[in-house]
PDB file of N, CA and C in Angstrom:
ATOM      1  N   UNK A   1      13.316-113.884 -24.237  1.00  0.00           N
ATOM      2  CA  UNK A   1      13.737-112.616 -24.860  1.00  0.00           C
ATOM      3  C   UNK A   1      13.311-112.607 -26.330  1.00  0.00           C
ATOM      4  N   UNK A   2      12.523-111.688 -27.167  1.00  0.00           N
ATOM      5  CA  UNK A   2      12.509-111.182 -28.075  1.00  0.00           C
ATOM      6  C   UNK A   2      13.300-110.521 -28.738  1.00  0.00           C
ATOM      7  N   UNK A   3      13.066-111.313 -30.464  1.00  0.00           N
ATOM      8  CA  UNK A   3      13.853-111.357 -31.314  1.00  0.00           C
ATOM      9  C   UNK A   3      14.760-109.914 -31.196  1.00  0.00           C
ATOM     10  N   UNK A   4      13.659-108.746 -31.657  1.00  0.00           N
ATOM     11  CA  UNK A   4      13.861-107.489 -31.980  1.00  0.00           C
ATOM     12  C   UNK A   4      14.639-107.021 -30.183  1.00  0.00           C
ATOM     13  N   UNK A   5      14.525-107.520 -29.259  1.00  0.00           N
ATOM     14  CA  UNK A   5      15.214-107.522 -28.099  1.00  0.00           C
ATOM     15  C   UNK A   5      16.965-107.362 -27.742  1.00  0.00           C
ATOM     16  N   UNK A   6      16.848-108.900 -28.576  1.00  0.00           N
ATOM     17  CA  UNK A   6      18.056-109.434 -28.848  1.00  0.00           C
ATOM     18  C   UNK A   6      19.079-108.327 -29.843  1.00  0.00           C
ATOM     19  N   UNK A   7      18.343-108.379 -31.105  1.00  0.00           N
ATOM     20  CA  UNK A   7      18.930-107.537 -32.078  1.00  0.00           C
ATOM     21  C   UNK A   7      19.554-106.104 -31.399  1.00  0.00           C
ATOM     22  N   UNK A   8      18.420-105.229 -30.923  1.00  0.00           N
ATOM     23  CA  UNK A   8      18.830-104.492 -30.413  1.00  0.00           C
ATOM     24  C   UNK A   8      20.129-103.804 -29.516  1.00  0.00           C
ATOM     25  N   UNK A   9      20.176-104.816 -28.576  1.00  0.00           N
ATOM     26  CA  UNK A   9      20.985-105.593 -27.455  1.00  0.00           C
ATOM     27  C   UNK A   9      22.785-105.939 -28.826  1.00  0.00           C
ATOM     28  N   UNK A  10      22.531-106.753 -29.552  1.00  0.00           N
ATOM     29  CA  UNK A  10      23.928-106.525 -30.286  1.00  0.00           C
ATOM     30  C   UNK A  10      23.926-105.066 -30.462  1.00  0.00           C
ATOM     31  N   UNK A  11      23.139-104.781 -31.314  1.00  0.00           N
ATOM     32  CA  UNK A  11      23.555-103.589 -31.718  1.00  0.00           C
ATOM     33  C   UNK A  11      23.888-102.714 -30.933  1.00  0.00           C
ATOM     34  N   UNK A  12      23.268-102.413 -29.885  1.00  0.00           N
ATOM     35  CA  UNK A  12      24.285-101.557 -29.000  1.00  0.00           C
ATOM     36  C   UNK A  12      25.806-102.093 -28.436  1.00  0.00           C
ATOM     37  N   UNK A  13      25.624-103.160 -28.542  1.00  0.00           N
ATOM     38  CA  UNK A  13      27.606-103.687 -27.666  1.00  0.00           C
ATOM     39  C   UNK A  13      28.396-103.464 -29.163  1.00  0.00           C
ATOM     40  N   UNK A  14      27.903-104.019 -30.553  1.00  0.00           N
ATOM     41  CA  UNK A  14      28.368-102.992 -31.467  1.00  0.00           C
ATOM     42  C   UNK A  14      28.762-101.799 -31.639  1.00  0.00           C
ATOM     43  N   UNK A  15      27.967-101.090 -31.195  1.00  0.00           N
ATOM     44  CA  UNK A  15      28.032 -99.566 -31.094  1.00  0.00           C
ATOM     45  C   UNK A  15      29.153 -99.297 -30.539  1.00  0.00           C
ATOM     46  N   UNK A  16      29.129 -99.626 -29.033  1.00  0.00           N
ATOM     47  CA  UNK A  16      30.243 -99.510 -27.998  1.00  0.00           C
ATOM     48  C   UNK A  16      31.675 -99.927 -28.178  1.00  0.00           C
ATOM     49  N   UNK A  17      31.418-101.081 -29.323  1.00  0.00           N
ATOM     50  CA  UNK A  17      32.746-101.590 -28.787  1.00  0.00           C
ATOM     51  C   UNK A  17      33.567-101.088 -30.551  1.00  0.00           C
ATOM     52  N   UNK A  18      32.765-100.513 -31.388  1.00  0.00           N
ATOM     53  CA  UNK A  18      33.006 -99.726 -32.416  1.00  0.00           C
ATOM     54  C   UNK A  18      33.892 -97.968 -32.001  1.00  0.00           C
ATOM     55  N   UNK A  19      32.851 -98.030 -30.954  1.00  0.00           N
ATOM     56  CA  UNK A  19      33.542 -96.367 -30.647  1.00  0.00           C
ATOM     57  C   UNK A  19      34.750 -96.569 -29.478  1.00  0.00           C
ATOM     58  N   UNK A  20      34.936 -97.616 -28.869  1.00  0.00           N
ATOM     59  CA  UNK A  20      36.180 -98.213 -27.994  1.00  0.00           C
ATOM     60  C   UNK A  20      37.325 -98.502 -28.732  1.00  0.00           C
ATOM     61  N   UNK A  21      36.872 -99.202 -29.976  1.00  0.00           N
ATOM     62  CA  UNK A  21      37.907 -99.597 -30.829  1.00  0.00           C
ATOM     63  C   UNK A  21      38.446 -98.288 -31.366  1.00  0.00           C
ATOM     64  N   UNK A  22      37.567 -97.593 -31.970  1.00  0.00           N
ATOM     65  CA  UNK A  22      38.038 -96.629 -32.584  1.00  0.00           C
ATOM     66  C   UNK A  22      38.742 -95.326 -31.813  1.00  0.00           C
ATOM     67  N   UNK A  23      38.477 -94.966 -30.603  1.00  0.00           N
ATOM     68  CA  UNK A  23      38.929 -94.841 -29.442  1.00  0.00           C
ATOM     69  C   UNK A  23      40.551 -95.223 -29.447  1.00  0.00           C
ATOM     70  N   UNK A  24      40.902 -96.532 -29.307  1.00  0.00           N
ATOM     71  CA  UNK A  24      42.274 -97.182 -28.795  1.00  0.00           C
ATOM     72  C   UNK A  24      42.545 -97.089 -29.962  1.00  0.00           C
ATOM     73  N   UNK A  25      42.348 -96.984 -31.175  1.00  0.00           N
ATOM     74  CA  UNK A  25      43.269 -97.067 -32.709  1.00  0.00           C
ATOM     75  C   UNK A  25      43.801 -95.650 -32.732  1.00  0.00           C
ATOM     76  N   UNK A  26      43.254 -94.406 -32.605  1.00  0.00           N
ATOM     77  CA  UNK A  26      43.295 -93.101 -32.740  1.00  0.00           C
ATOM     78  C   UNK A  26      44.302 -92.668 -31.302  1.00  0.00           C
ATOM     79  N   UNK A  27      44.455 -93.465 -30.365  1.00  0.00           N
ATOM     80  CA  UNK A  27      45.347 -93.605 -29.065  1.00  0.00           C
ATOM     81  C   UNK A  27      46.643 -93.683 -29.666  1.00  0.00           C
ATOM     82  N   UNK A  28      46.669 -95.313 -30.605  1.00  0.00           N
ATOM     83  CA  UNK A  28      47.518 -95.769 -31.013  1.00  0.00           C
ATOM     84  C   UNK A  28      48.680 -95.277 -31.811  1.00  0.00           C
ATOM     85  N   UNK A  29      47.802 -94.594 -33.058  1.00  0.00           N
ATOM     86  CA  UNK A  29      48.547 -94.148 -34.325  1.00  0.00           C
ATOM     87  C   UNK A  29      49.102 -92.789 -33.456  1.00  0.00           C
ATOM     88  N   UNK A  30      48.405 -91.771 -32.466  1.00  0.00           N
ATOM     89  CA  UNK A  30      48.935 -90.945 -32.070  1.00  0.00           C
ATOM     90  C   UNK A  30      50.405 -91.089 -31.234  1.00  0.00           C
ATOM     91  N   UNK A  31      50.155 -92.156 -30.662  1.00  0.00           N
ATOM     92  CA  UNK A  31      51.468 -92.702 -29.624  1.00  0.00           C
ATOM     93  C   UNK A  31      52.441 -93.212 -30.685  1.00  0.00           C
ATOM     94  N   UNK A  32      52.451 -93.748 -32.063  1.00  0.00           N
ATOM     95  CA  UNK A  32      53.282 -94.372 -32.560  1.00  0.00           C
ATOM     96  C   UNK A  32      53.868 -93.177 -33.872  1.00  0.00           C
ATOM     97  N   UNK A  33      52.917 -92.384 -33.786  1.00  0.00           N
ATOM     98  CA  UNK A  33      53.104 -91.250 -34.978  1.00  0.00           C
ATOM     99  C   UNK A  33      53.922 -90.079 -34.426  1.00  0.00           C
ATOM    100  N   UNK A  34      54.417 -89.872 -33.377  1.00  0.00           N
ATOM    101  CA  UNK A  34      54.958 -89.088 -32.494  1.00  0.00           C
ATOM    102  C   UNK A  34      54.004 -87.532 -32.342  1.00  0.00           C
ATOM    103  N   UNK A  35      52.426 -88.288 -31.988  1.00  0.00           N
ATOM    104  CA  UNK A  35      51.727 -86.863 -32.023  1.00  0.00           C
ATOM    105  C   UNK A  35      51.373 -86.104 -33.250  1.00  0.00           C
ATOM    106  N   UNK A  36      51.524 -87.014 -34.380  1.00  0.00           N
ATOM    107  CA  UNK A  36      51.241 -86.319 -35.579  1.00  0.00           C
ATOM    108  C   UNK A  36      50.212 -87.364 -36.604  1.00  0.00           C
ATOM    109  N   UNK A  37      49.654 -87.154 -35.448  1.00  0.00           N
ATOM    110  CA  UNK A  37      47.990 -88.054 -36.249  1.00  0.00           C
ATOM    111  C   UNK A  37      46.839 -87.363 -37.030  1.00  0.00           C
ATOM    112  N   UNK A  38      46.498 -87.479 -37.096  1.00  0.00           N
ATOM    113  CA  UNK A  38      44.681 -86.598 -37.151  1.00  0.00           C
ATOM    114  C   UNK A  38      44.481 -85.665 -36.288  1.00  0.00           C
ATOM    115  N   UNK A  39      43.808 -84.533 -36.449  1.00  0.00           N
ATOM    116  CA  UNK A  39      43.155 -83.867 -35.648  1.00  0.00           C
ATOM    117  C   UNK A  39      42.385 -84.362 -35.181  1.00  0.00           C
ATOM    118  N   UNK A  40      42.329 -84.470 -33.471  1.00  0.00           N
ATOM    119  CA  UNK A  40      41.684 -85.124 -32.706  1.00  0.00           C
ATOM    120  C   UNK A  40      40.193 -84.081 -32.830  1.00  0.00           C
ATOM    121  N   UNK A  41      39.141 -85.251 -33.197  1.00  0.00           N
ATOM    122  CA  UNK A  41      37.920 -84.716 -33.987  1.00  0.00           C
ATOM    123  C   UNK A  41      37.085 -84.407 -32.349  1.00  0.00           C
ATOM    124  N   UNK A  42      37.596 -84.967 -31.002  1.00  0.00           N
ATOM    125  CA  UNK A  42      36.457 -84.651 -29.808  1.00  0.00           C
ATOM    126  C   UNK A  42      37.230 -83.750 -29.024  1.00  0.00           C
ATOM    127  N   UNK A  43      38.171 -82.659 -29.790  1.00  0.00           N
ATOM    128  CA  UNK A  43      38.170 -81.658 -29.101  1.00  0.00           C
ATOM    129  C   UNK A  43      37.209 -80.644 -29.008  1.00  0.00           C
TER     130      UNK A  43
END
């Protein structure tokens, strides 16, 4: 496997596990904030 392969390859499970995380945090604060979080930005 090539370098620029490899790199790539993080960078996408980065990606994913950036928008998962951020995903379950925005879950979180909503469930613990009683619904008074942020405007949920993917409506």
């Amino acid at each position: 496997m090539h370098f620029s392969n490899l790199a790539e390859f993080f960078s996408n499970i980065l990606d994913t596990a950036g928008s998962i995380l951020r995903h379950v945090t925005e879950r979180r604060t909503e469930n613990s904030d009683g619904g008074h979080a942020a405007p949920d930005t993917t409506a």
